[in-house]
N, C-alpha and C. Protein backbone atom coordinates (compact mmCIF):
# COMPACT_ATOMS: atom_id res chain seq x y z
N UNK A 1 0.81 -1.20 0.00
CA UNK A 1 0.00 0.00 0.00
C UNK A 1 0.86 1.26 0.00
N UNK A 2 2.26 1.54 0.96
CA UNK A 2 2.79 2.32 0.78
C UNK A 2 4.13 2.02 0.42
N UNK A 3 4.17 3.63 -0.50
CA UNK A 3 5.26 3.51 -1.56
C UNK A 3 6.92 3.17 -0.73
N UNK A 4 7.96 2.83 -1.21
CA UNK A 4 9.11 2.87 -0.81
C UNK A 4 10.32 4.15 -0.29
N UNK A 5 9.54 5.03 -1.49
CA UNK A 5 9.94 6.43 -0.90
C UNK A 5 9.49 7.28 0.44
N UNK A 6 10.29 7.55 0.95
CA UNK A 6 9.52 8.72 2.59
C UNK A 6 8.66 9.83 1.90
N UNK A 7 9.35 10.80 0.75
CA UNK A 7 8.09 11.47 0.50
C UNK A 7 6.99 11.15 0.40
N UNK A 8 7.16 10.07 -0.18
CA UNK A 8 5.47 9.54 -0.62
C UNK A 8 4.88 8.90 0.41
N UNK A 9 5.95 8.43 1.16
CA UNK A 9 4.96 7.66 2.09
C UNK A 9 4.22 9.42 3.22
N UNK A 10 5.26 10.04 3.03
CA UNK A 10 4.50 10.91 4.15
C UNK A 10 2.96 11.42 3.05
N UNK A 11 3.17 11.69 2.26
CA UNK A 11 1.93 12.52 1.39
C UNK A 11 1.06 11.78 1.32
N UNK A 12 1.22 9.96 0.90
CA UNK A 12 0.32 9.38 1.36
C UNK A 12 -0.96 9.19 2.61
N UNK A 13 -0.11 9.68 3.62
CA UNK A 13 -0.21 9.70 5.02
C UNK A 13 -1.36 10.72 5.53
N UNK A 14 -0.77 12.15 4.88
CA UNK A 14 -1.56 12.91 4.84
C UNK A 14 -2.59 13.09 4.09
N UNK A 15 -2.40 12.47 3.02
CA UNK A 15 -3.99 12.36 2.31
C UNK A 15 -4.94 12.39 3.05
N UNK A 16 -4.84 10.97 4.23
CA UNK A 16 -5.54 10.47 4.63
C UNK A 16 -6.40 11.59 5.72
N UNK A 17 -5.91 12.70 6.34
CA UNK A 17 -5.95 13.32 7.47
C UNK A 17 -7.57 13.51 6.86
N UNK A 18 -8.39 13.54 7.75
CA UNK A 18 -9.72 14.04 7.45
C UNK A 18 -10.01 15.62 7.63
N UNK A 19 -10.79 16.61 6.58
CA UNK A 19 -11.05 17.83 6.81
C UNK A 19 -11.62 17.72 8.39
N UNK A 20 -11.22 19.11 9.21
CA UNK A 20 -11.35 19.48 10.70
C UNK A 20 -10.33 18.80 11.28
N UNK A 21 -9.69 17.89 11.15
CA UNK A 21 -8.85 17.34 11.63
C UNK A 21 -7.15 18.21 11.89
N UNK A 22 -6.23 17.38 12.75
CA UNK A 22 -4.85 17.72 12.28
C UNK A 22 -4.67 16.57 13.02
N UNK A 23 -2.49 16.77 12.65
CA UNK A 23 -1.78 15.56 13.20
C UNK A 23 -0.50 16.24 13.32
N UNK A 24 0.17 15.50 13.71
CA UNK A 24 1.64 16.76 13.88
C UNK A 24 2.79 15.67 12.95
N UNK A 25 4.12 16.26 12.49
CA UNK A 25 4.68 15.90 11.88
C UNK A 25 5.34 14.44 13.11
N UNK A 26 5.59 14.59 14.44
CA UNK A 26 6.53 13.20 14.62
C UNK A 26 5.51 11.93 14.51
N UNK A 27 3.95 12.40 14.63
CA UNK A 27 3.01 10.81 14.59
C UNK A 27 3.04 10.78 13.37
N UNK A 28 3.38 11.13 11.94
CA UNK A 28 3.31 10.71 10.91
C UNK A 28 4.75 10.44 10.52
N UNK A 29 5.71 10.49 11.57
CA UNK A 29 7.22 10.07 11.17
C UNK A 29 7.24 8.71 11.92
N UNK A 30 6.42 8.48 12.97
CA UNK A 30 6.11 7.36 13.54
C UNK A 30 5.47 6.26 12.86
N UNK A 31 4.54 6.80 12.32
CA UNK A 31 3.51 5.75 11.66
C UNK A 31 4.18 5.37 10.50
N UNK A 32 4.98 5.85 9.75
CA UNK A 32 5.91 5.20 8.28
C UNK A 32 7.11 4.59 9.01
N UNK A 33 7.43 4.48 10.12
CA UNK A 33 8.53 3.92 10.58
C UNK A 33 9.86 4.54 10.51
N UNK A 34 9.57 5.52 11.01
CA UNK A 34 10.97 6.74 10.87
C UNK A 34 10.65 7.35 12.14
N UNK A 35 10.57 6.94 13.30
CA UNK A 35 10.11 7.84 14.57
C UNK A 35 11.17 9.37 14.64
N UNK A 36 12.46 9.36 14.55
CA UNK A 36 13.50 10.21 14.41
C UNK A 36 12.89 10.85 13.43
N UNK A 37 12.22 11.21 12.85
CA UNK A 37 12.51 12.19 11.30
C UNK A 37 11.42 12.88 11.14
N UNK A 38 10.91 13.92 12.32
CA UNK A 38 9.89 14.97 12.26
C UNK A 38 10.06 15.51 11.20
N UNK A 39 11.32 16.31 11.57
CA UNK A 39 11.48 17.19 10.68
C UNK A 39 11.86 16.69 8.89
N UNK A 40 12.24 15.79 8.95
CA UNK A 40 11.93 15.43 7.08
C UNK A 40 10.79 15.35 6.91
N UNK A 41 9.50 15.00 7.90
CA UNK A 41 8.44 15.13 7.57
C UNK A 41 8.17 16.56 6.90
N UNK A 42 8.68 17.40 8.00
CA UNK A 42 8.51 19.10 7.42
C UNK A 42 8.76 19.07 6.11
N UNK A 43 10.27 18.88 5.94
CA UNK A 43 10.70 18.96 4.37
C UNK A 43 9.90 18.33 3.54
N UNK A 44 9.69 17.44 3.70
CA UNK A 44 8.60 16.26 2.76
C UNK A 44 7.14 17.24 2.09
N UNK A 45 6.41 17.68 3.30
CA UNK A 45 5.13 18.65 3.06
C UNK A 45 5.83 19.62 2.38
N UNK A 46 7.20 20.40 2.60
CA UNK A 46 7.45 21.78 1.74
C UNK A 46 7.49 21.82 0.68
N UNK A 47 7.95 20.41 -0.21
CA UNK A 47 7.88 20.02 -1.10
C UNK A 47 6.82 19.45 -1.78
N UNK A 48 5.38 19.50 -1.17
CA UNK A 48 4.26 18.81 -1.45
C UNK A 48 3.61 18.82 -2.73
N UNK A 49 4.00 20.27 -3.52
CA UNK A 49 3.70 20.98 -4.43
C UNK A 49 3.82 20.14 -5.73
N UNK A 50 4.70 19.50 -5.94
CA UNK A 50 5.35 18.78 -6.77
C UNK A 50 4.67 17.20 -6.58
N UNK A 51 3.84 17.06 -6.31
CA UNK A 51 3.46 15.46 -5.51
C UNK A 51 2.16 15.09 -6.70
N UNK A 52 2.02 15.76 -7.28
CA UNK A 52 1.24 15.49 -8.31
C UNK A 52 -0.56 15.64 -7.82
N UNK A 53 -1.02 14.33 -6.61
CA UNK A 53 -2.25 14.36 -6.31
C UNK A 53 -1.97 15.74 -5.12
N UNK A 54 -3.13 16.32 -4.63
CA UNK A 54 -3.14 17.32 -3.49
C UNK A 54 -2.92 16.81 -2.24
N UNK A 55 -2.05 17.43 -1.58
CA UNK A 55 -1.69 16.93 -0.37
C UNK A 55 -1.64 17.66 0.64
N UNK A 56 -2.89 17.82 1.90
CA UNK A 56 -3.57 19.05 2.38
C UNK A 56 -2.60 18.94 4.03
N UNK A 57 -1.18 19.57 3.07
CA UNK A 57 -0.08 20.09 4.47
C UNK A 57 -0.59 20.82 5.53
N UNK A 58 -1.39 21.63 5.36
CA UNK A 58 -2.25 22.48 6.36
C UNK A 58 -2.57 21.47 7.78
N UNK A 59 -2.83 20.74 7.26
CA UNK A 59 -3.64 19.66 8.41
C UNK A 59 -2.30 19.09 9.26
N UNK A 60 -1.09 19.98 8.91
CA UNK A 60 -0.07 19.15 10.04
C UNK A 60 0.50 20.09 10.39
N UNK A 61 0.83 20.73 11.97
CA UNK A 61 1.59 21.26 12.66
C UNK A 61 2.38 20.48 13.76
N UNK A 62 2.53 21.50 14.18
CA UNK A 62 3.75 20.82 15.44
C UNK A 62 3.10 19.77 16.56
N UNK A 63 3.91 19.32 17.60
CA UNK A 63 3.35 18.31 18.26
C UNK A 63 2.84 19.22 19.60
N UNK A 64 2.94 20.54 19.30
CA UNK A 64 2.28 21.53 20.51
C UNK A 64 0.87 22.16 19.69
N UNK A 65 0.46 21.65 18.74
CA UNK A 65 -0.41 22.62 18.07
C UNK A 65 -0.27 23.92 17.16
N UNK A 66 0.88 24.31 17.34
CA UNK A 66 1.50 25.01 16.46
C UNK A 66 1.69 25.30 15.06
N UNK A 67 0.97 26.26 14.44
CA UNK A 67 0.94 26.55 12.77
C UNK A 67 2.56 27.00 12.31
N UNK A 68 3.81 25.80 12.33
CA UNK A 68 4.89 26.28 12.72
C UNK A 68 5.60 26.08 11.05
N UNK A 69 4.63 25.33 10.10
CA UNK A 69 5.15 25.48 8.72
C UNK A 69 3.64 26.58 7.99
N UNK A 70 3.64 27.85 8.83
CA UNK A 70 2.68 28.50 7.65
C UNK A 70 3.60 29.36 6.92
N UNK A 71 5.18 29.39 7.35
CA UNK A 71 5.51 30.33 6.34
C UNK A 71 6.26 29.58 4.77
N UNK A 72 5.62 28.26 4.64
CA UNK A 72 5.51 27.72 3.78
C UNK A 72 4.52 27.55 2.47
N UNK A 73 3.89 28.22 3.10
CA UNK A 73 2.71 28.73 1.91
C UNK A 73 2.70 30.00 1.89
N UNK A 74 2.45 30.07 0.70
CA UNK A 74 2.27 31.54 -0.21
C UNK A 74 1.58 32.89 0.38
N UNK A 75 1.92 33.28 1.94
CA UNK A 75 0.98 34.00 2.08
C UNK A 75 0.73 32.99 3.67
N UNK A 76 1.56 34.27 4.78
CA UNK A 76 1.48 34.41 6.24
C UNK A 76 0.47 33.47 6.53
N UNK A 77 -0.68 33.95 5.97
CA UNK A 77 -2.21 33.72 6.68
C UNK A 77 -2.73 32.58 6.26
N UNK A 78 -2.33 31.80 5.12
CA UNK A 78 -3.07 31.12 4.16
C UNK A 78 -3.20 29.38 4.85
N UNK A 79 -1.93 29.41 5.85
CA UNK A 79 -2.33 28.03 6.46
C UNK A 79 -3.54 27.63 7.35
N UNK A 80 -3.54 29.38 8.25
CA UNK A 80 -4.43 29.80 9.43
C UNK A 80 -6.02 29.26 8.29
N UNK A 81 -6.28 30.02 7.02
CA UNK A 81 -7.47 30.31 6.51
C UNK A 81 -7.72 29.18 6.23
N UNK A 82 -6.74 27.99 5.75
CA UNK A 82 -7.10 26.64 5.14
C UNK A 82 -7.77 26.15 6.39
N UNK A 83 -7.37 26.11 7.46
CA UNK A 83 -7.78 25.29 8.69
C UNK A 83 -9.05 25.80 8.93
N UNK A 84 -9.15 27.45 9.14
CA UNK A 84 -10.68 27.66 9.62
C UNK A 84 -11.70 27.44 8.49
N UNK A 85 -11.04 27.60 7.48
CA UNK A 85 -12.31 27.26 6.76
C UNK A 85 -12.74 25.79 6.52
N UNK A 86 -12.12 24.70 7.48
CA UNK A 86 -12.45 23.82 7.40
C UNK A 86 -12.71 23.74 9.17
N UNK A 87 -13.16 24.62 9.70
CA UNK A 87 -14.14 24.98 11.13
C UNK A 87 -12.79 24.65 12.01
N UNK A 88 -11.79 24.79 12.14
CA UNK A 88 -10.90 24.43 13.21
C UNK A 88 -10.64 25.92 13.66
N UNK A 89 -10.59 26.39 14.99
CA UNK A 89 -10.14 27.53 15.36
C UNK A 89 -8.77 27.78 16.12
N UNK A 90 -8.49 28.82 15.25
CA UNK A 90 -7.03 29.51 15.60
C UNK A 90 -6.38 30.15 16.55
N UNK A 91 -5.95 29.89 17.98
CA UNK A 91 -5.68 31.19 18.44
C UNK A 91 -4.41 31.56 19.02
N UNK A 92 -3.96 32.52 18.67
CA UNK A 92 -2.68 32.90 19.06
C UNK A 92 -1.80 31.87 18.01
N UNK A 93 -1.79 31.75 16.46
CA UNK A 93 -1.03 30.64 16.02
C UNK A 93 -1.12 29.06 16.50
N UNK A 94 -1.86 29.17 17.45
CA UNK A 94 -2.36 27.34 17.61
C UNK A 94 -3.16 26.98 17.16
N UNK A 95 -3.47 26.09 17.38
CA UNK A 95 -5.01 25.01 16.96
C UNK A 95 -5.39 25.44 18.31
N UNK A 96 -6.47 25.30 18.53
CA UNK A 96 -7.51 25.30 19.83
C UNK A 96 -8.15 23.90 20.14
N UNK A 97 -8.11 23.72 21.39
CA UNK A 97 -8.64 21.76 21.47
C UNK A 97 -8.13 21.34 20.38
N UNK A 98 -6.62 21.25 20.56
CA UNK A 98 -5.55 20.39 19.33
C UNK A 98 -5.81 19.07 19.73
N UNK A 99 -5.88 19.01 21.21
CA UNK A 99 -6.12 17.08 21.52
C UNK A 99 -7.18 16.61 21.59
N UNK A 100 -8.57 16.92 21.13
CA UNK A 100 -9.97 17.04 20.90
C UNK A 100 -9.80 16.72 18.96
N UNK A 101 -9.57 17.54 18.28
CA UNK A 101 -8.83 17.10 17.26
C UNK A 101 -8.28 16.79 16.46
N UNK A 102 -6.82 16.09 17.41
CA UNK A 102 -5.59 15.41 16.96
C UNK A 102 -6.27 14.27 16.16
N UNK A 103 -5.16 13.95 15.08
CA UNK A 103 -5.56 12.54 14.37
C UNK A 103 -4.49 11.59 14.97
N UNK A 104 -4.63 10.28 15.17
CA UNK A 104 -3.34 9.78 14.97
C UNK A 104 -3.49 8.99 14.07
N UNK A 105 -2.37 8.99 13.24
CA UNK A 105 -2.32 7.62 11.97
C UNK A 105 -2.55 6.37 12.62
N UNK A 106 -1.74 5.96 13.86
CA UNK A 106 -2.07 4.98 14.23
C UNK A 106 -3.01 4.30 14.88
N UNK A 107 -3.84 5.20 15.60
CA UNK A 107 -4.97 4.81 15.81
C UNK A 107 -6.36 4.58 14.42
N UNK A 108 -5.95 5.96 13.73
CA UNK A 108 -6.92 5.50 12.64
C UNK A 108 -6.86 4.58 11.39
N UNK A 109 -5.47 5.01 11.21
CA UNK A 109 -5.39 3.65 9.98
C UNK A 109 -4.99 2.20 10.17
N UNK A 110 -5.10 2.09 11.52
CA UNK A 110 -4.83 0.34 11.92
C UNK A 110 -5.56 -0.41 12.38
C-alpha cells in the first residue's frame, strides 16, 4: 500500500488526514517507521507541491499545536485560513482543542 519512498509515504499519510482534523509531523514520522525524522516530515510537506495528487499540508503542525510550517505557503495567513475554513479555530497561532482534534495515523489507519 505504501510507496518505498519517505516522501510519498508521508503525502500518502496525509492524504488520509480528514477535513477538521490535524496531526503533527513526529506521529506521521512514527507511523511510516521513521520515529527520528519529524522534521523530514517538514521537508517532505514543503515540497508537497510537486506530488502530483493534493496533499492538504495544512492539516499538520507541530506536536504543541502550532501553525509552525505557515511560512511555507504563499501567504502568512493562508495556512491559518485553510484550517478555519475547514471549522478548526485559531488562536494565538495554535489550533484550539488540538487534543480534541488530533488525528493519529495509528490509531486510525490500523
Amino acid at each position: 500500500m505504501y510507496s518505498d519512498n519517505f516522501f510519498e509515504r508521508v503525502y500518502e499519510v496525509t492524504r488520509q488526514i480528514p477535513k477538521g482534523r490535524v496531526t503533527c509531523y513526529g506521529a506521521i514520522a512514527r507511523f511510516i517507521g521513521s520515529p527520528q525524522s519529524s522534521r523530514m516530515v517538514g521537508w517532505a510537506l514543503n515540497k508537497c507541491l510537486t506530488a502530483g495528487n493534493p496533499v492538504p499540508a495544512h492539516r499538520v503542525v507541530n506536536r504543541n499545536g502550532l501553525l509552525t510550517g505557515k511560512h511555507h505557503f504563499n501567504g502568512s495567513q493562508i495556512m491559518q485560513e485553510l484550517l478555519e475554513n475547514e471549522g478548526i479555530i485559531i488562536k494565538d497561532n495554535k489550533v484550539a482543542e488540538f487534543e480534541k482534534l488530533f488525528w493519529d495515523p495509528y490509531k486510525e489507519l490500523f
